[in-house]
C-alpha atoms as a PDB file:
ATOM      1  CA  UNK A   1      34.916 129.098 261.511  1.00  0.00           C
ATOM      2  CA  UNK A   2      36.896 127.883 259.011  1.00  0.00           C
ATOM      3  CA  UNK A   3      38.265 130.840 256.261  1.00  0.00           C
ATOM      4  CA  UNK A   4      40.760 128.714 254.212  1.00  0.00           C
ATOM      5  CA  UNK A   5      37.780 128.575 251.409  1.00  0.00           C
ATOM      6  CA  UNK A   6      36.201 131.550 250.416  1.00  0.00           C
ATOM      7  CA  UNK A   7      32.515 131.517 249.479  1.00  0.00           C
ATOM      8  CA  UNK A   8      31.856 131.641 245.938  1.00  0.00           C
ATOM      9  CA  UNK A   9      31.578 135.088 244.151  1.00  0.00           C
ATOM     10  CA  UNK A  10      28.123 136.439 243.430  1.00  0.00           C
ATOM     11  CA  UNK A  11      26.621 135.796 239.670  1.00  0.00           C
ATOM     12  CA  UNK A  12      26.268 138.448 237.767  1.00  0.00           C
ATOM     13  CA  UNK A  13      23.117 140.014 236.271  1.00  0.00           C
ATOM     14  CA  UNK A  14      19.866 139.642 237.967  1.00  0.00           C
ATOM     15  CA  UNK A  15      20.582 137.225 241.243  1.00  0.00           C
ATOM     16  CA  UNK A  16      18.058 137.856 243.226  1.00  0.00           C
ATOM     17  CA  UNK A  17      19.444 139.561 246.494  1.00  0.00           C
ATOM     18  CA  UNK A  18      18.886 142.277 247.908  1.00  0.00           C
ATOM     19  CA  UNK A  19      21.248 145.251 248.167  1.00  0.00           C
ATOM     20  CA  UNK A  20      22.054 143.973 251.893  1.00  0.00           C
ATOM     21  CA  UNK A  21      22.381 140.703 251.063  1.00  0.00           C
ATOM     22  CA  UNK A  22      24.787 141.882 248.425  1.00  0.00           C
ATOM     23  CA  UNK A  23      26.753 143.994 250.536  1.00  0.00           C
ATOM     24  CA  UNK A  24      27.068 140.942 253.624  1.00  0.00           C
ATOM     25  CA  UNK A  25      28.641 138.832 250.663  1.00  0.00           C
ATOM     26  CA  UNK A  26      31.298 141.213 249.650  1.00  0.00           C
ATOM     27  CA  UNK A  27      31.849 141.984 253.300  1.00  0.00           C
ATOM     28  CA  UNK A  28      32.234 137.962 253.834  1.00  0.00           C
ATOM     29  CA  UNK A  29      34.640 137.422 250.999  1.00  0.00           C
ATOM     30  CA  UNK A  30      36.904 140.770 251.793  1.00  0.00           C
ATOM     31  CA  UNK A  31      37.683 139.330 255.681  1.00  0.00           C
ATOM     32  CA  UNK A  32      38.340 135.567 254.324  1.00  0.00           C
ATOM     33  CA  UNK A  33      40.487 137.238 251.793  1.00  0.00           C
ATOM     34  CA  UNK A  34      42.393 139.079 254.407  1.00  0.00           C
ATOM     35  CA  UNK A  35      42.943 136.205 256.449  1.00  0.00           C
ATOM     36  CA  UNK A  36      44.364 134.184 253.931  1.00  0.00           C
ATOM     37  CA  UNK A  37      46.512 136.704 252.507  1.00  0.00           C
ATOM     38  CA  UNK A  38      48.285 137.861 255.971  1.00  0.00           C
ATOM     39  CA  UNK A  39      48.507 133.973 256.824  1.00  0.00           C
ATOM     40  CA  UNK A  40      50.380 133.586 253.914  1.00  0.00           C
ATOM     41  CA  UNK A  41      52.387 136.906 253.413  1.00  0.00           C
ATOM     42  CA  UNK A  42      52.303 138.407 256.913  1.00  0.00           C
ATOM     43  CA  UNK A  43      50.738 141.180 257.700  1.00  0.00           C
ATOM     44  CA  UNK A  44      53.158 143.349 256.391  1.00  0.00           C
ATOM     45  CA  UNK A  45      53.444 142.380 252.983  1.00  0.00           C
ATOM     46  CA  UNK A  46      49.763 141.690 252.471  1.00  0.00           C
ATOM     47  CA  UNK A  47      48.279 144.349 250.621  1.00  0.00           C
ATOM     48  CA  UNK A  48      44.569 145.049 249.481  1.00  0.00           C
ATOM     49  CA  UNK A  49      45.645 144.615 245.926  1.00  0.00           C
ATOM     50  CA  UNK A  50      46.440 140.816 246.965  1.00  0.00           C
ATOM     51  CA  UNK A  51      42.995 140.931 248.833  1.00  0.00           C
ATOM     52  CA  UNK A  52      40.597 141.846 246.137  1.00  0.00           C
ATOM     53  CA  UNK A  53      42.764 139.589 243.922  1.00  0.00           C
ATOM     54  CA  UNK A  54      41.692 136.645 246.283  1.00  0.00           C
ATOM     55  CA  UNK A  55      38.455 138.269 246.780  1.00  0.00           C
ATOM     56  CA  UNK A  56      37.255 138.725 243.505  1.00  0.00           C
ATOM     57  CA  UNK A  57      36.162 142.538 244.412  1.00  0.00           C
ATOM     58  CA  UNK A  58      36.677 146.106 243.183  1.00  0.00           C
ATOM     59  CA  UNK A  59      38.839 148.499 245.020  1.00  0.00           C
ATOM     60  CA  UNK A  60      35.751 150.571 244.655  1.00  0.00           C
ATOM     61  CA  UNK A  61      33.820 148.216 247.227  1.00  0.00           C
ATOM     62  CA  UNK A  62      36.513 147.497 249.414  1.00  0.00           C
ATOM     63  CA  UNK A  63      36.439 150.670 249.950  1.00  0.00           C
ATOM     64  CA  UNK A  64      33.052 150.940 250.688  1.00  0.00           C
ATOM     65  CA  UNK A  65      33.473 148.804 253.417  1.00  0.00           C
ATOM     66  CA  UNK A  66      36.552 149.886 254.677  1.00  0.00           C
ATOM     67  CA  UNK A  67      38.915 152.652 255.608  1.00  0.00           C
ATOM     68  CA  UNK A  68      42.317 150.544 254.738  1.00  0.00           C
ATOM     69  CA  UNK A  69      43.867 147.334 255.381  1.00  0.00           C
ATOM     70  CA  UNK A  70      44.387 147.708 259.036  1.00  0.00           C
ATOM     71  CA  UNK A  71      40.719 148.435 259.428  1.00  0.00           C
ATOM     72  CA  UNK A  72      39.465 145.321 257.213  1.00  0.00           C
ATOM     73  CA  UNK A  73      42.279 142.885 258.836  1.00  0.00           C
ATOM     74  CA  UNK A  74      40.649 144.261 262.706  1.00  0.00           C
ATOM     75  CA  UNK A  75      37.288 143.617 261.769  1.00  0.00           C
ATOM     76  CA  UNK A  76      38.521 140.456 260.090  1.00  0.00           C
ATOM     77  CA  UNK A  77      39.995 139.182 263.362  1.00  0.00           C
ATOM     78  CA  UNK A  78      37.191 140.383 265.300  1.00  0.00           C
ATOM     79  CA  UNK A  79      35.116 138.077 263.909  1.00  0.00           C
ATOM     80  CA  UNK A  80      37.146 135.084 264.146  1.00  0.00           C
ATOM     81  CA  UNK A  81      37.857 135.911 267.781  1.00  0.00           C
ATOM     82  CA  UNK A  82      34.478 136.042 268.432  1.00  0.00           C
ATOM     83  CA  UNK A  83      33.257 132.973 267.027  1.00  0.00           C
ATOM     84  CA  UNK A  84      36.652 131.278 268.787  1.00  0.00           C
ATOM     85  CA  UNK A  85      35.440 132.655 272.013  1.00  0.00           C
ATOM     86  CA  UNK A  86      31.874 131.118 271.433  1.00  0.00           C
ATOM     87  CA  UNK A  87      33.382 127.787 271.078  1.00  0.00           C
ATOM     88  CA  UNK A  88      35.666 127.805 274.018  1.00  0.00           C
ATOM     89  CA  UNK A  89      32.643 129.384 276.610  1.00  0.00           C
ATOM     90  CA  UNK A  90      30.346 126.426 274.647  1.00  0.00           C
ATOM     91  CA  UNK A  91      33.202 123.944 276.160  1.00  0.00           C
ATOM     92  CA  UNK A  92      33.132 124.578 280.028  1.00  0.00           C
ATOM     93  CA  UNK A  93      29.788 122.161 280.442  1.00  0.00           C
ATOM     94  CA  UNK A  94      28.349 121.899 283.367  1.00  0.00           C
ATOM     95  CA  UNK A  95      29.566 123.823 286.819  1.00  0.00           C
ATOM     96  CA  UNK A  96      29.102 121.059 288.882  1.00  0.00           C
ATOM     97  CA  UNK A  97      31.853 119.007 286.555  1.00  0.00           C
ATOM     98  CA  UNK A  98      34.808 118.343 288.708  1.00  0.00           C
ATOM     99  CA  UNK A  99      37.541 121.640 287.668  1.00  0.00           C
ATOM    100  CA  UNK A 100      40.010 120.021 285.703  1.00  0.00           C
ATOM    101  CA  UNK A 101      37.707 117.971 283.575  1.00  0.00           C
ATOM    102  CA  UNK A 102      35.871 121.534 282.632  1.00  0.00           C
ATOM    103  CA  UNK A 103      39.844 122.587 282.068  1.00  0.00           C
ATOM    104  CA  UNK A 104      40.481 119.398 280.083  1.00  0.00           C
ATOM    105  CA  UNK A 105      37.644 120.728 277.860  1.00  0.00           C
ATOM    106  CA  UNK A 106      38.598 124.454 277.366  1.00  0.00           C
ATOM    107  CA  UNK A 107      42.428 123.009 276.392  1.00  0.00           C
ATOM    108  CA  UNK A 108      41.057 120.396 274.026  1.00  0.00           C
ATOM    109  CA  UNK A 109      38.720 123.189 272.251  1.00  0.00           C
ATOM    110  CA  UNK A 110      40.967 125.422 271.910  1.00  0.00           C
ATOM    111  CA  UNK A 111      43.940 123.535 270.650  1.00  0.00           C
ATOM    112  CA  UNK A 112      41.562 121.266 268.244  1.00  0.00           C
ATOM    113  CA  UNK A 113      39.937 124.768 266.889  1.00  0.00           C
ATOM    114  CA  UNK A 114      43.656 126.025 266.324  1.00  0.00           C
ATOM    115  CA  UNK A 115      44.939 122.580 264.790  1.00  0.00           C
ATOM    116  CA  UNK A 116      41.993 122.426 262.577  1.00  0.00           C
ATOM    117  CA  UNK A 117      42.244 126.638 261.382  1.00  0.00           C
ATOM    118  CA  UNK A 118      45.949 127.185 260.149  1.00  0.00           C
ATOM    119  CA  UNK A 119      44.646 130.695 258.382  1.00  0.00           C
ATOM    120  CA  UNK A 120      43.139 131.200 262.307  1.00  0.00           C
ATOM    121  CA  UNK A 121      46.296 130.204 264.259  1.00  0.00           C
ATOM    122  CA  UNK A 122      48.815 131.990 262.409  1.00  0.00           C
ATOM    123  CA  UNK A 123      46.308 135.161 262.461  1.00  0.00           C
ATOM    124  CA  UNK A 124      45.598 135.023 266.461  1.00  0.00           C
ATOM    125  CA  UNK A 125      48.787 133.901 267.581  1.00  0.00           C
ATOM    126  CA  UNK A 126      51.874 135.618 265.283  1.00  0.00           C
ATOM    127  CA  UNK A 127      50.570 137.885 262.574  1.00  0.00           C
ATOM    128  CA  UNK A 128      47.846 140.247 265.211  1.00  0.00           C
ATOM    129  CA  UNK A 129      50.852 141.827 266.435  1.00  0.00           C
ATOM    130  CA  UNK A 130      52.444 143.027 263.210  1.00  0.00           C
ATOM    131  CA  UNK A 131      49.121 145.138 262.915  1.00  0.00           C
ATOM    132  CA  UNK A 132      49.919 148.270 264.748  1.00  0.00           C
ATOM    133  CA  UNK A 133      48.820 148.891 268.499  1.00  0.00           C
ATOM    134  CA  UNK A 134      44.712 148.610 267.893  1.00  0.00           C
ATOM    135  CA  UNK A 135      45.677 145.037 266.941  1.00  0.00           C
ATOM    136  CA  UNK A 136      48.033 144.118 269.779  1.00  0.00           C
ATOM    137  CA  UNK A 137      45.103 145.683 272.245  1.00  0.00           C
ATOM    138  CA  UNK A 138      42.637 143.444 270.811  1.00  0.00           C
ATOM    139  CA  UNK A 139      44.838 140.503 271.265  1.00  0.00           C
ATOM    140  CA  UNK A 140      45.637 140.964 274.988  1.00  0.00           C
ATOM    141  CA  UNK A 141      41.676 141.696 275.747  1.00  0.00           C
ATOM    142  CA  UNK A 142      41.121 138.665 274.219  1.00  0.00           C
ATOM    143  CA  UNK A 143      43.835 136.459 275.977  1.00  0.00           C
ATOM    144  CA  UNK A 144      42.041 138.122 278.971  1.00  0.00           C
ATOM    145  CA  UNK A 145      38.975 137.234 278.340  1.00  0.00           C
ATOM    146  CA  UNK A 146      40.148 133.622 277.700  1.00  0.00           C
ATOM    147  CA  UNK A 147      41.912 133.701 281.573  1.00  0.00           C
ATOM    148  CA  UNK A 148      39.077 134.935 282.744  1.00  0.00           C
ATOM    149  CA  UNK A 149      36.852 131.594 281.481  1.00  0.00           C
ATOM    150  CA  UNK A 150      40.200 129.344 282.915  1.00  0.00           C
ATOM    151  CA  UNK A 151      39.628 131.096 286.110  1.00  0.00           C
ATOM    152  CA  UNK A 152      35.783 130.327 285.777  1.00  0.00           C
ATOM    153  CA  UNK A 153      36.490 126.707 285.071  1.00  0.00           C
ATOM    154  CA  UNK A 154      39.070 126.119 288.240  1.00  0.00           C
ATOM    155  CA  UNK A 155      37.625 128.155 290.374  1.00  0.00           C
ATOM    156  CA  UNK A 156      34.786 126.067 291.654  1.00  0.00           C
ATOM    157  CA  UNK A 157      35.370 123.325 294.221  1.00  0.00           C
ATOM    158  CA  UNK A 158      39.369 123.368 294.165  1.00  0.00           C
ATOM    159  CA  UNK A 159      42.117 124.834 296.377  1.00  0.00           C
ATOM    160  CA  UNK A 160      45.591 125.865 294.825  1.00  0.00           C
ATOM    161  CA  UNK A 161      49.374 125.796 296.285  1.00  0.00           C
ATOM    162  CA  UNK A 162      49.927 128.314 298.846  1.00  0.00           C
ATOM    163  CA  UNK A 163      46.535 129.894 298.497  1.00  0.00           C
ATOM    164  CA  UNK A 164      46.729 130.943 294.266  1.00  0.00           C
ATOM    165  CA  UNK A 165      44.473 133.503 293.235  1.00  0.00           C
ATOM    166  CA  UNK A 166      42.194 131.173 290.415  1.00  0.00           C
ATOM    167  CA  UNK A 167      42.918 134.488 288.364  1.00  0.00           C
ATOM    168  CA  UNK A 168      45.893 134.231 288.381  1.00  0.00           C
ATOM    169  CA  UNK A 169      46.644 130.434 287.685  1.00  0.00           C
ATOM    170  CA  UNK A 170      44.276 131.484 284.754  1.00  0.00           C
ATOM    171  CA  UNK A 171      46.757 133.796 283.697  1.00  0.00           C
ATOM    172  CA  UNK A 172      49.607 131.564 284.179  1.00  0.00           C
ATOM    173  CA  UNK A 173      48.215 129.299 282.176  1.00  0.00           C
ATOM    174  CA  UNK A 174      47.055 131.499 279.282  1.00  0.00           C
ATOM    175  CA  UNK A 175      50.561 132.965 279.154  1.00  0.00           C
ATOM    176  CA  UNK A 176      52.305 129.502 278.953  1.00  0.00           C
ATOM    177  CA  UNK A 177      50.102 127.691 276.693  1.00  0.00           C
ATOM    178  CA  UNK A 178      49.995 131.147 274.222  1.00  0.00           C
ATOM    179  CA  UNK A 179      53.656 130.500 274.023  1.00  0.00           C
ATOM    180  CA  UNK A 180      53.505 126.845 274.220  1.00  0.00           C
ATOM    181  CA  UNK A 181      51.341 127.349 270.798  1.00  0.00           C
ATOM    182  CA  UNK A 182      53.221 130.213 269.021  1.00  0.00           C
ATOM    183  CA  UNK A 183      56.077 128.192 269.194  1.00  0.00           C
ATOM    184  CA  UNK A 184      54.483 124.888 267.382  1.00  0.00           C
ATOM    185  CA  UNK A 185      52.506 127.108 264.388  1.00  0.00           C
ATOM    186  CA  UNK A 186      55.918 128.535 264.011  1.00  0.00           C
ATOM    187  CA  UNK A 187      57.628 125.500 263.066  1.00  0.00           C
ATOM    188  CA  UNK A 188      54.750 124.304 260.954  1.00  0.00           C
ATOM    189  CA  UNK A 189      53.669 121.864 263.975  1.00  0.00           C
ATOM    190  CA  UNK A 190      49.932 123.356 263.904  1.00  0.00           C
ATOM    191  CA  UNK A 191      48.443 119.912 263.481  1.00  0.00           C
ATOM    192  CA  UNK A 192      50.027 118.436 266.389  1.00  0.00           C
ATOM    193  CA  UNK A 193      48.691 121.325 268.775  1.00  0.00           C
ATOM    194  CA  UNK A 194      46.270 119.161 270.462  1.00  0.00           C
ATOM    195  CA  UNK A 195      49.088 116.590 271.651  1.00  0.00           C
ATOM    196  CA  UNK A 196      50.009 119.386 274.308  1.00  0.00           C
ATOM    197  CA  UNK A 197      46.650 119.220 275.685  1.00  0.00           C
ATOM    198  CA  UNK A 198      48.072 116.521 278.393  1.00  0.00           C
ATOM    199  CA  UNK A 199      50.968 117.907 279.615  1.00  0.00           C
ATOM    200  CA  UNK A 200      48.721 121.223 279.603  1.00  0.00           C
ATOM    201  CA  UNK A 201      46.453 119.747 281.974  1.00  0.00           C
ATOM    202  CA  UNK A 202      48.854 118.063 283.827  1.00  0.00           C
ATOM    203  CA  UNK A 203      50.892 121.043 284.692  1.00  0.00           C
ATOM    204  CA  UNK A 204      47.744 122.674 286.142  1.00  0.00           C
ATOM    205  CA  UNK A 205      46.664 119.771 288.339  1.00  0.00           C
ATOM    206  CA  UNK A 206      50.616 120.005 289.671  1.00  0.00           C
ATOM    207  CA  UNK A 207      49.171 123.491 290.681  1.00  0.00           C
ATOM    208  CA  UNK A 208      46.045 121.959 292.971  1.00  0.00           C
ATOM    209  CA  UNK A 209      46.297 121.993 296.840  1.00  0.00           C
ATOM    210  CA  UNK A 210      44.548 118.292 296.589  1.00  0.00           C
ATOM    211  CA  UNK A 211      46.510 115.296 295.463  1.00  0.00           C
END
């Protein structure tokens, strides 16, 4: 999941591919490209330019693949997001694990996945919403979708304070831990994201009818 290192460009001359397998390449090296470059500009001063600089591509090809930059930067993120949401869904385990051990595993995969992608965090959790309104959208369904597989996890087995909804602890949660995070990659603290996974968890079981 990792798109600080781009793949290596394709040799020139007679390689051996086929036209698709070409065409997947440059597609490949155009979204890394993108990430990079908005992680390290922003959005806003990234340009595609900077991207087939980092790329190694024509402007002809990018635009082959793409309408502009907002296009290649959506379909850039939409791809990390869903390989991110693989990983977290791949964390929950088994449903007959008591609920806050299935939460302890959805916090610890998705603050080790963020601690170990800079490019990634910076990308889901500031720069998405210097993208225009498509991008924003995107982010929201996917902090969503992400409550929606808390909700999952706690559901099962456990009572909350004063009757909660699981939903919306879920959503609680999401919203607090989204800021929580946002916070930490924007003082540079990305590597120490997974220390909040106790306190995370914590808070949560604070929530539970049971003691």
């Amino acid at each position: 999941m990792d798109p600080d290192t781009l793949p290596a460009p394709l040799p020139r001359g007679n390689h051996g591919l086929s036209r698709e397998e070409v065409s997947a390449a440059q597609r490949t090296r155009l979204l890394n490209g993108m990430l990079e470059v908005v992680a390290e500009r922003g959005y806003a001063a990234a340009t595609v330019g900077a991207v087939l600089s980092r790329a190694r591509i024509s402007r002809q090809t990018f635009y082959e693949h793409f309408t502009d930059k907002q296009d290649c930067f959506l379909a850039a993120f939409d791809r990390s997001a869903d390989r991110f949401a693989l990983l977290i869904e791949h964390s929950l385990g088994s449903p007959k694990d008591p609920a806050l051990q299935r939460l302890d595993r959805i916090i610890e995969a998705y603050l080790g996945a963020l601690a170990a992608n800079p490019t990634l965090a910076r990308i889901f959790m500031i720069e998405i919403y210097a993208a225009g309104y498509p991008a924003v959208s995107r982010r929201l369904a996917r902090a969503e979708a992400f409550a929606a597989i808390l909700a999952e996890a706690v559901t099962i087995g456990r009572p909350w304070r004063g009757g909660l909804d699981p939903l919306f602890v879920a959503r609680a949660v999401t919203g607090a831990v989204s800021g929580l995070v946002t916070e930490q990659i924007n003082a540079g603290e990305i590597k120490s994201l997974p220390e909040l996974r106790p306190q995370i968890v914590a808070f949560v079981a604070g929530l539970s009818a049971e003691d």
